[in-house]
C-alpha atoms as a PDB file:
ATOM      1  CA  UNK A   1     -43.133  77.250 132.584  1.00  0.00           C
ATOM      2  CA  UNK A   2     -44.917  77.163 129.224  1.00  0.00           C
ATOM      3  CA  UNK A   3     -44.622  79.522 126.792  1.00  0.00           C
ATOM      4  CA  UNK A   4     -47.955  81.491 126.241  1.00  0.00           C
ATOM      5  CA  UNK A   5     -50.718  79.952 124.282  1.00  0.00           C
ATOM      6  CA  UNK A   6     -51.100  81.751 121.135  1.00  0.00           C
ATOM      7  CA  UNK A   7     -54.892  81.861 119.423  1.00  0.00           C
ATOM      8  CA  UNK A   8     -54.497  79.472 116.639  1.00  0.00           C
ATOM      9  CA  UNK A   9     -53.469  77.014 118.737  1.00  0.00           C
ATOM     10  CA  UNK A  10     -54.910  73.136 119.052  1.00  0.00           C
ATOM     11  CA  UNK A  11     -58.273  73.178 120.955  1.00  0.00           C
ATOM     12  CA  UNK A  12     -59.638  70.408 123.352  1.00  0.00           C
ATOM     13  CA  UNK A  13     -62.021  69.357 120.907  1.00  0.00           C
ATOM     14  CA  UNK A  14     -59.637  68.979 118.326  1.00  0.00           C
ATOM     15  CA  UNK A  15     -57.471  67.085 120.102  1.00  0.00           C
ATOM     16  CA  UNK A  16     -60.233  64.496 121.354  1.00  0.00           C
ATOM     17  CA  UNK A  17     -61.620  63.763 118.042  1.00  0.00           C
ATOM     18  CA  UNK A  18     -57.853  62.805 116.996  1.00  0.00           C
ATOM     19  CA  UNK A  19     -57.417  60.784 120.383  1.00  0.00           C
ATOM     20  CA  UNK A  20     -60.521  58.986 119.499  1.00  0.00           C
ATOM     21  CA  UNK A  21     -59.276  58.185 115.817  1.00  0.00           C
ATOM     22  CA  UNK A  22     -56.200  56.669 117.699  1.00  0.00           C
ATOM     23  CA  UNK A  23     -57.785  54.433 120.329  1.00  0.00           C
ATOM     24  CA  UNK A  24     -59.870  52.892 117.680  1.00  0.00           C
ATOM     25  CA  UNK A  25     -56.520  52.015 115.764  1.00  0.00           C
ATOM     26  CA  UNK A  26     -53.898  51.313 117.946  1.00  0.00           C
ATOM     27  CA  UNK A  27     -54.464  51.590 122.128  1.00  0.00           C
ATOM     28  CA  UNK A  28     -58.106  51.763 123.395  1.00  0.00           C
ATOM     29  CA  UNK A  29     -57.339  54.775 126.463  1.00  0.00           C
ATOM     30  CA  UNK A  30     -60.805  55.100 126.832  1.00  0.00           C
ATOM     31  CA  UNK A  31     -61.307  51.903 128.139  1.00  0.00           C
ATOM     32  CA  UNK A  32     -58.405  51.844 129.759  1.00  0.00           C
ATOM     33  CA  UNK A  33     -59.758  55.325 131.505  1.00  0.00           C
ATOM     34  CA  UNK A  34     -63.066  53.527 132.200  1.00  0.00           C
ATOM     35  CA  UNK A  35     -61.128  50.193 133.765  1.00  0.00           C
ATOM     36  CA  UNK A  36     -58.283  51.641 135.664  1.00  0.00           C
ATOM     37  CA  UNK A  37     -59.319  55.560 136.701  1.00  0.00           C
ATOM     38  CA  UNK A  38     -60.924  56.015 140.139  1.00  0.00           C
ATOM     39  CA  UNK A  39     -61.267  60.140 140.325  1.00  0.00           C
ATOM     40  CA  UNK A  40     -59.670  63.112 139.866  1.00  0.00           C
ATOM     41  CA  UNK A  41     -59.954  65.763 142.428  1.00  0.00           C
ATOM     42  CA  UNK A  42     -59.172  69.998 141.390  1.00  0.00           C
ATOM     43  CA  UNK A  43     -57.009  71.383 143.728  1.00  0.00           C
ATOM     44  CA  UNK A  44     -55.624  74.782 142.300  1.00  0.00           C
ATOM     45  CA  UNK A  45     -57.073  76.989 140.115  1.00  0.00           C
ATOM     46  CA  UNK A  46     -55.665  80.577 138.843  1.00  0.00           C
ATOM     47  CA  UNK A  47     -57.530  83.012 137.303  1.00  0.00           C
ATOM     48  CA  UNK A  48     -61.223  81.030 137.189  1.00  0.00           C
ATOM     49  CA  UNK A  49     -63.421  82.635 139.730  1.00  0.00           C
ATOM     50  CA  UNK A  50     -66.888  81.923 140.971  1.00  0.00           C
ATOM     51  CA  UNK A  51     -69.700  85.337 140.271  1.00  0.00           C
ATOM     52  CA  UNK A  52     -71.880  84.937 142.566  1.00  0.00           C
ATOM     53  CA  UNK A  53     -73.677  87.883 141.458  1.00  0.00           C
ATOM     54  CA  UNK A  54     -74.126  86.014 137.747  1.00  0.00           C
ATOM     55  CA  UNK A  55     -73.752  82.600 138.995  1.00  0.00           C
ATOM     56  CA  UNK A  56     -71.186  81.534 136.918  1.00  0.00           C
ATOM     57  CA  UNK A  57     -67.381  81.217 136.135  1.00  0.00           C
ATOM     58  CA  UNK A  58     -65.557  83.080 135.001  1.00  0.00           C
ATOM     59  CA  UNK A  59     -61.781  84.150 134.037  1.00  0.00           C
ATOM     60  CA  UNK A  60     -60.241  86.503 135.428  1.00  0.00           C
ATOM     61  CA  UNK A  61     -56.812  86.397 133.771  1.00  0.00           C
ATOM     62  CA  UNK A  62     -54.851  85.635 130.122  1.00  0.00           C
ATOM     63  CA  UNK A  63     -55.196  81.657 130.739  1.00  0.00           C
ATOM     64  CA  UNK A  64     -56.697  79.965 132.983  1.00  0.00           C
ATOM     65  CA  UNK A  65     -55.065  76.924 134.703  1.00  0.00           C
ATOM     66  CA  UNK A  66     -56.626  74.275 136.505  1.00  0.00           C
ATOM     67  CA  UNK A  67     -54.003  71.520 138.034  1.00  0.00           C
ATOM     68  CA  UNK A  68     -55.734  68.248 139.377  1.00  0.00           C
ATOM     69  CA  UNK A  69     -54.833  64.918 141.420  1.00  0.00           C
ATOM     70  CA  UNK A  70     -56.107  61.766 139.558  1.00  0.00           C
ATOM     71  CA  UNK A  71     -56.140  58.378 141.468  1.00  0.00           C
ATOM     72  CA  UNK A  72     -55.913  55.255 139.212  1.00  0.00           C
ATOM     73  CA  UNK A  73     -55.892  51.461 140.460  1.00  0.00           C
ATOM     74  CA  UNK A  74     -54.207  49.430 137.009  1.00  0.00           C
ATOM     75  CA  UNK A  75     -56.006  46.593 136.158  1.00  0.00           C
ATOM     76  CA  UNK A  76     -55.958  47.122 132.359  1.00  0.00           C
ATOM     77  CA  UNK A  77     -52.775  45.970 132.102  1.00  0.00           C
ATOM     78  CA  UNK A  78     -50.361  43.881 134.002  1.00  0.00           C
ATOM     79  CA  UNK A  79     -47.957  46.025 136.246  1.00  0.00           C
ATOM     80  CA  UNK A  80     -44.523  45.568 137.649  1.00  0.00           C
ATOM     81  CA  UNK A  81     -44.687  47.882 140.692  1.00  0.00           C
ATOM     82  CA  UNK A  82     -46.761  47.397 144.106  1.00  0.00           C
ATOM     83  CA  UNK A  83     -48.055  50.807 144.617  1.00  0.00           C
ATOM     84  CA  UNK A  84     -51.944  50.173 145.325  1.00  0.00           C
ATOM     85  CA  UNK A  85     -53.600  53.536 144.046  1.00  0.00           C
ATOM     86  CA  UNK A  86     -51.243  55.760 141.356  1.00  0.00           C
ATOM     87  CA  UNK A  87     -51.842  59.542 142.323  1.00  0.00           C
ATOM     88  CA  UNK A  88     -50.654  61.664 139.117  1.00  0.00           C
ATOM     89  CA  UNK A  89     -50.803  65.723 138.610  1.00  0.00           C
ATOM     90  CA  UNK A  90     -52.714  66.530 135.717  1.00  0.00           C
ATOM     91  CA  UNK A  91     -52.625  70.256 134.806  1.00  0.00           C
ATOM     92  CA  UNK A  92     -54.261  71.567 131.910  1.00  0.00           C
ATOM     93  CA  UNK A  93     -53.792  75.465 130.940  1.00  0.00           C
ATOM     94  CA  UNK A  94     -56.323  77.033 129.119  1.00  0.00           C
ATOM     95  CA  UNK A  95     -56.735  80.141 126.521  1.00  0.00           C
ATOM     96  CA  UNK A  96     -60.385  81.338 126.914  1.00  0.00           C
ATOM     97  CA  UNK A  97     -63.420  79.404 128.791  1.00  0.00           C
ATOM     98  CA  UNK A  98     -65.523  81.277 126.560  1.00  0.00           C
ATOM     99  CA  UNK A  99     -65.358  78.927 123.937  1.00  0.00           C
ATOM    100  CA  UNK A 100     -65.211  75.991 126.087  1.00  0.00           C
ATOM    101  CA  UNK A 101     -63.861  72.902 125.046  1.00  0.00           C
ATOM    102  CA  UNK A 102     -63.343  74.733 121.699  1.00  0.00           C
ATOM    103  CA  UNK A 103     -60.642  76.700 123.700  1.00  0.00           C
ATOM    104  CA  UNK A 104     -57.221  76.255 122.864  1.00  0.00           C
ATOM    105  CA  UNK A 105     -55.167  74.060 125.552  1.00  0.00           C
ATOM    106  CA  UNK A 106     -52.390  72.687 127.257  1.00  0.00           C
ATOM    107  CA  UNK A 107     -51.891  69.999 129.762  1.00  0.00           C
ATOM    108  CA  UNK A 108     -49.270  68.077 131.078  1.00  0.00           C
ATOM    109  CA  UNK A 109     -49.777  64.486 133.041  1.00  0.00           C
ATOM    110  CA  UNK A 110     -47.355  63.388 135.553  1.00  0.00           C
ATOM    111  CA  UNK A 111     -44.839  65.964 137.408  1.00  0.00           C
ATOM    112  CA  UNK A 112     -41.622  67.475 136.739  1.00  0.00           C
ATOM    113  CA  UNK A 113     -39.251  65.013 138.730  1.00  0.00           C
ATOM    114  CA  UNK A 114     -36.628  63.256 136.539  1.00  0.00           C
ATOM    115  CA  UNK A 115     -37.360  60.087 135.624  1.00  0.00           C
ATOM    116  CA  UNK A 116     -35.728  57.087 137.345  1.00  0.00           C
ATOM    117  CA  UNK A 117     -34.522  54.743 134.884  1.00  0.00           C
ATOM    118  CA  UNK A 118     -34.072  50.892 135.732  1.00  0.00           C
ATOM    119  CA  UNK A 119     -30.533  49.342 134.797  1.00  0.00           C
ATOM    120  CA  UNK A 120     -29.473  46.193 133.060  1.00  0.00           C
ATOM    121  CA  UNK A 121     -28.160  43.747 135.244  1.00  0.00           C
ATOM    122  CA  UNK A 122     -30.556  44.863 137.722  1.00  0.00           C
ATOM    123  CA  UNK A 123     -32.975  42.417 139.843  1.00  0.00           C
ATOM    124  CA  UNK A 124     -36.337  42.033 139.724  1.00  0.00           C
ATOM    125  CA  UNK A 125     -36.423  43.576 143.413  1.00  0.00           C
ATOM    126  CA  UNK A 126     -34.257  46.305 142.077  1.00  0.00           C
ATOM    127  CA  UNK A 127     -36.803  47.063 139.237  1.00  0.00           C
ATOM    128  CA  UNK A 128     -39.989  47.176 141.462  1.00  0.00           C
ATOM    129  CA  UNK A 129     -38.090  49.553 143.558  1.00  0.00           C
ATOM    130  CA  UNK A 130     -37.472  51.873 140.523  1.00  0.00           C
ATOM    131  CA  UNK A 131     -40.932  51.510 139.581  1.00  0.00           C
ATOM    132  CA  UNK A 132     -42.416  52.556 142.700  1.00  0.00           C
ATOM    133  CA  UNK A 133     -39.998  55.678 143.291  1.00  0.00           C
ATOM    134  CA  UNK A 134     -41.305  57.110 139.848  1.00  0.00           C
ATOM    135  CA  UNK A 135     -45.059  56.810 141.057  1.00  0.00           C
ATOM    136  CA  UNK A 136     -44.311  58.378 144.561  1.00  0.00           C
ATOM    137  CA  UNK A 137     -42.590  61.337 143.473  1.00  0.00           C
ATOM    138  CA  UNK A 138     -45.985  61.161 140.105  1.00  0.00           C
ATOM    139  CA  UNK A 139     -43.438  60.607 137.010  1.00  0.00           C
ATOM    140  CA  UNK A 140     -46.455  58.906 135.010  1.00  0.00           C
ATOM    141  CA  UNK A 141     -44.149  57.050 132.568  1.00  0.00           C
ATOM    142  CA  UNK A 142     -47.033  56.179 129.716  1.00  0.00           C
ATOM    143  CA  UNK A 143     -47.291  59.695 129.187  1.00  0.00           C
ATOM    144  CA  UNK A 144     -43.623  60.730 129.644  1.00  0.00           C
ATOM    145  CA  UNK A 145     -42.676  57.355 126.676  1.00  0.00           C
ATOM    146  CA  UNK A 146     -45.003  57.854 124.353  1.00  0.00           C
ATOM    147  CA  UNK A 147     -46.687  61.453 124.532  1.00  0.00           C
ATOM    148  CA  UNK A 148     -44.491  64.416 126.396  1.00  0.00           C
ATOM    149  CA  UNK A 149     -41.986  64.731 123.379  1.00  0.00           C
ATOM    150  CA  UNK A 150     -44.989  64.795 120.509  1.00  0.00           C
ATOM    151  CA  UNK A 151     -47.091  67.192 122.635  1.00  0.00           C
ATOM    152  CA  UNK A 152     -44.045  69.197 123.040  1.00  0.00           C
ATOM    153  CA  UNK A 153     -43.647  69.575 118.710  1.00  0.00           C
ATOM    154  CA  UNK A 154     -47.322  70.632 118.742  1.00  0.00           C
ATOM    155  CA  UNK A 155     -47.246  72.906 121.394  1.00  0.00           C
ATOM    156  CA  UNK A 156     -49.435  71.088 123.587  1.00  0.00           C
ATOM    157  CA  UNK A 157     -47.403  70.324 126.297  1.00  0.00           C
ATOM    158  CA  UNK A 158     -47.616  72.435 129.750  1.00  0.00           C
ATOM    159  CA  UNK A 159     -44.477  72.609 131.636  1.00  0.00           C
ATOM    160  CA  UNK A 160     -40.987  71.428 130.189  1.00  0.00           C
ATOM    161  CA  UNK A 161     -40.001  68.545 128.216  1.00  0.00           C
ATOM    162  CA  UNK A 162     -37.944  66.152 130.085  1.00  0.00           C
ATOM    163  CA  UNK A 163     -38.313  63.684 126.960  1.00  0.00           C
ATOM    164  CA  UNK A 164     -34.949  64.604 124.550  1.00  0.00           C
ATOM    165  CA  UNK A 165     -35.631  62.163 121.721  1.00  0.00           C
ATOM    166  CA  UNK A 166     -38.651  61.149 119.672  1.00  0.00           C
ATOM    167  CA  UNK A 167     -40.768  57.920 120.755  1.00  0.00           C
ATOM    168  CA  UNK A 168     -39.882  55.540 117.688  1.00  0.00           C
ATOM    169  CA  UNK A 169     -40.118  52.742 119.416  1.00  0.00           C
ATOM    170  CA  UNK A 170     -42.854  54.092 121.776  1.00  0.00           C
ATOM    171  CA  UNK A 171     -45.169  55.565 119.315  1.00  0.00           C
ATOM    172  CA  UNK A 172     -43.905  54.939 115.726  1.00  0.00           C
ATOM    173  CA  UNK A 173     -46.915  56.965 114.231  1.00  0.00           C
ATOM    174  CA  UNK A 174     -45.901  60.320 116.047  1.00  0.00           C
ATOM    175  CA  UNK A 175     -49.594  59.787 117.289  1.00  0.00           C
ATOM    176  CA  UNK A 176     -50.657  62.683 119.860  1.00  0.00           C
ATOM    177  CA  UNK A 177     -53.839  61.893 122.042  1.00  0.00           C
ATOM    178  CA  UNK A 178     -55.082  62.115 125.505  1.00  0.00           C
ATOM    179  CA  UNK A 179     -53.855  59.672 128.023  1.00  0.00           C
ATOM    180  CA  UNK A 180     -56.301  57.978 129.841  1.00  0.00           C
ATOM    181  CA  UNK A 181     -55.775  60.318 132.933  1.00  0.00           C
ATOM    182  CA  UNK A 182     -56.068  63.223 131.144  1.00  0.00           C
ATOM    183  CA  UNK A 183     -59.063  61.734 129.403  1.00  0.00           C
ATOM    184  CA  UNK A 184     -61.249  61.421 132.350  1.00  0.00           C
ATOM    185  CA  UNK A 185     -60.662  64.290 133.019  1.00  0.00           C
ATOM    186  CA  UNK A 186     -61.638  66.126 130.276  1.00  0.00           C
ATOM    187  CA  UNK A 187     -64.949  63.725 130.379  1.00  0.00           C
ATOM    188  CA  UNK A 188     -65.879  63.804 133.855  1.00  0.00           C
ATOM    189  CA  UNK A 189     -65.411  67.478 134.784  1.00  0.00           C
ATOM    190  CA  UNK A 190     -64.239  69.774 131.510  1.00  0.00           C
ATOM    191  CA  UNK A 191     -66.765  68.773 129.213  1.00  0.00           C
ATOM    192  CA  UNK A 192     -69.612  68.901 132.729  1.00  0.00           C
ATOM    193  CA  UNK A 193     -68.115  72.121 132.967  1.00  0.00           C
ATOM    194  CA  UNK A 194     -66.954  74.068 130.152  1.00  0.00           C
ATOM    195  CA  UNK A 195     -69.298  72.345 127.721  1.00  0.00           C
ATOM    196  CA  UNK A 196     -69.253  73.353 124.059  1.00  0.00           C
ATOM    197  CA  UNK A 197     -69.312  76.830 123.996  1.00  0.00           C
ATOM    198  CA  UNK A 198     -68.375  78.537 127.462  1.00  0.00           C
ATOM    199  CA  UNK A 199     -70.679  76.874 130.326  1.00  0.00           C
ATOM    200  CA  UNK A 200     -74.164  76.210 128.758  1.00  0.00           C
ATOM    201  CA  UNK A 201     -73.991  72.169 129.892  1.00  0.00           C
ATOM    202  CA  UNK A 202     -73.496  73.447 133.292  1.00  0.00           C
ATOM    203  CA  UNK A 203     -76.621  73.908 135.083  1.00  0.00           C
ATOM    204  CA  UNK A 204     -77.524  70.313 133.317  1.00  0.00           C
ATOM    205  CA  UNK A 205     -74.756  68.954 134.459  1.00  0.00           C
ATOM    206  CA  UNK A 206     -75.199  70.376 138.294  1.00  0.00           C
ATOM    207  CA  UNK A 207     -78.801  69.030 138.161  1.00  0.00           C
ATOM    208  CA  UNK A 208     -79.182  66.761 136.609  1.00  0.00           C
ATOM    209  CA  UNK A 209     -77.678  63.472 138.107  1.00  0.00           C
ATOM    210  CA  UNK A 210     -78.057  61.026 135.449  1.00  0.00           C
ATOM    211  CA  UNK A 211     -75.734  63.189 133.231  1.00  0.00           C
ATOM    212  CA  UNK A 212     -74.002  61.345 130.837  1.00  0.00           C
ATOM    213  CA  UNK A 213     -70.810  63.146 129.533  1.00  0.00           C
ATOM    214  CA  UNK A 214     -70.328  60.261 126.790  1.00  0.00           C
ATOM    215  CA  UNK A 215     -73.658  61.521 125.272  1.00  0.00           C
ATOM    216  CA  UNK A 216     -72.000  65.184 124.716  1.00  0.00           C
ATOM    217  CA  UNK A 217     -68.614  63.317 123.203  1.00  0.00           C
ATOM    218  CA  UNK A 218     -70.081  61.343 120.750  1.00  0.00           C
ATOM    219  CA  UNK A 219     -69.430  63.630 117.896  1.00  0.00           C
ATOM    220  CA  UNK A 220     -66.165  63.503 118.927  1.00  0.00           C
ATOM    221  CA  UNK A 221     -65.802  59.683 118.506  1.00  0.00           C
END
């Protein structure tokens, strides 16, 4: 488990402007998001509980953590395994709702198995195999190659770091962002959510259906 957040830490917002910054420079993930995302379902929550006296959520604990399933079909890239739909944990830990995406975070994409390494002198067979095993058991390797260590030195990272050396190969600039699963998230039901300052987009967001969370991010962008 994590260590605790502490107040100062990186907040949501923060880290989306500098994702942003990066997809413009070096990997577009929010296209990628857009192409090769499906959903993302919630399906634990601890300490974030519904008032139905003042209609609203609220926390009911130090941090509240919110751990989700997102489905993803690749066609932004070209893929060696033969898994139809990629199902990957996404948790994301955070200090005070209050301040909403202005809260200080922590998230993690992919789970905790270790990560299945192919071999040289292996066959393609062999590789597709290895490729596969890491999806069913939801090692997201994107995130685990060029993220998990760098979120790790900025205290970002939820859960331990299975990553022992620094992506130089990977992710030469030492560049930390949202992947594109944790992205859509934080589009499509954090920023719906939480909005900018504890819950205010909420009630837009629940009735309005032609909400448009790319309207609220483009500040960010």
């Amino acid at each position: 488990m994590s260590a605790r957040l502490k107040k100062n830490d990186i907040s949501i917002a923060e880290l989306l402007k500098v994702s942003y910054q990066y997809y413009r420079k070096v990997d577009d993930k929010a296209w990628r998001s857009k192409v090769d995302i499906k959903s993302a379902t919630m399906v634990h929550r601890n300490n974030y509980t519904y008032d139905r006296k003042d209609k609203i959520w609220k926390q009911t604990g130090r941090e509240v953590r919110l751990d989700f399933f997102v489905r993803s079909k690749p066609e932004s890239y070209k893929k060696i395994d033969t898994v139809g739909i990629h199902i990957y944990p996404v948790t994301f830990l955070l200090k005070d709702v209050t301040k909403g995406i202005y809260s200080a975070f922590r998230w993690r994409t992919g789970g905790y198995k270790k990560i299945l390494f192919a071999r040289p002198g292996m066959t393609k067979q062999q590789r597709i195999l290895v490729a596969n095993a890491n999806i069913h058991v939801g090692n997201q390797l994107n995130f685990f190659f060029h993220v998990e260590w760098i979120a790790k030195q900025y205290g970002l990272l939820f859960g331990p770091c299975r990553a022992k050396w620094a992506p130089n190969k990977s992710n030469p600039d030492m560049a930390v962002y949202f992947d594109k699963a944790a992205l859509y998230i934080v589009i499509h039901i954090l920023i719906p959510l939480l909005g900018q300052d504890g819950g205010k987009l909420k009630k837009y967001y629940k009735n309005d259906e032609n909400f448009n969370p790319q309207e609220v991010i483009k500040e960010f962008k």
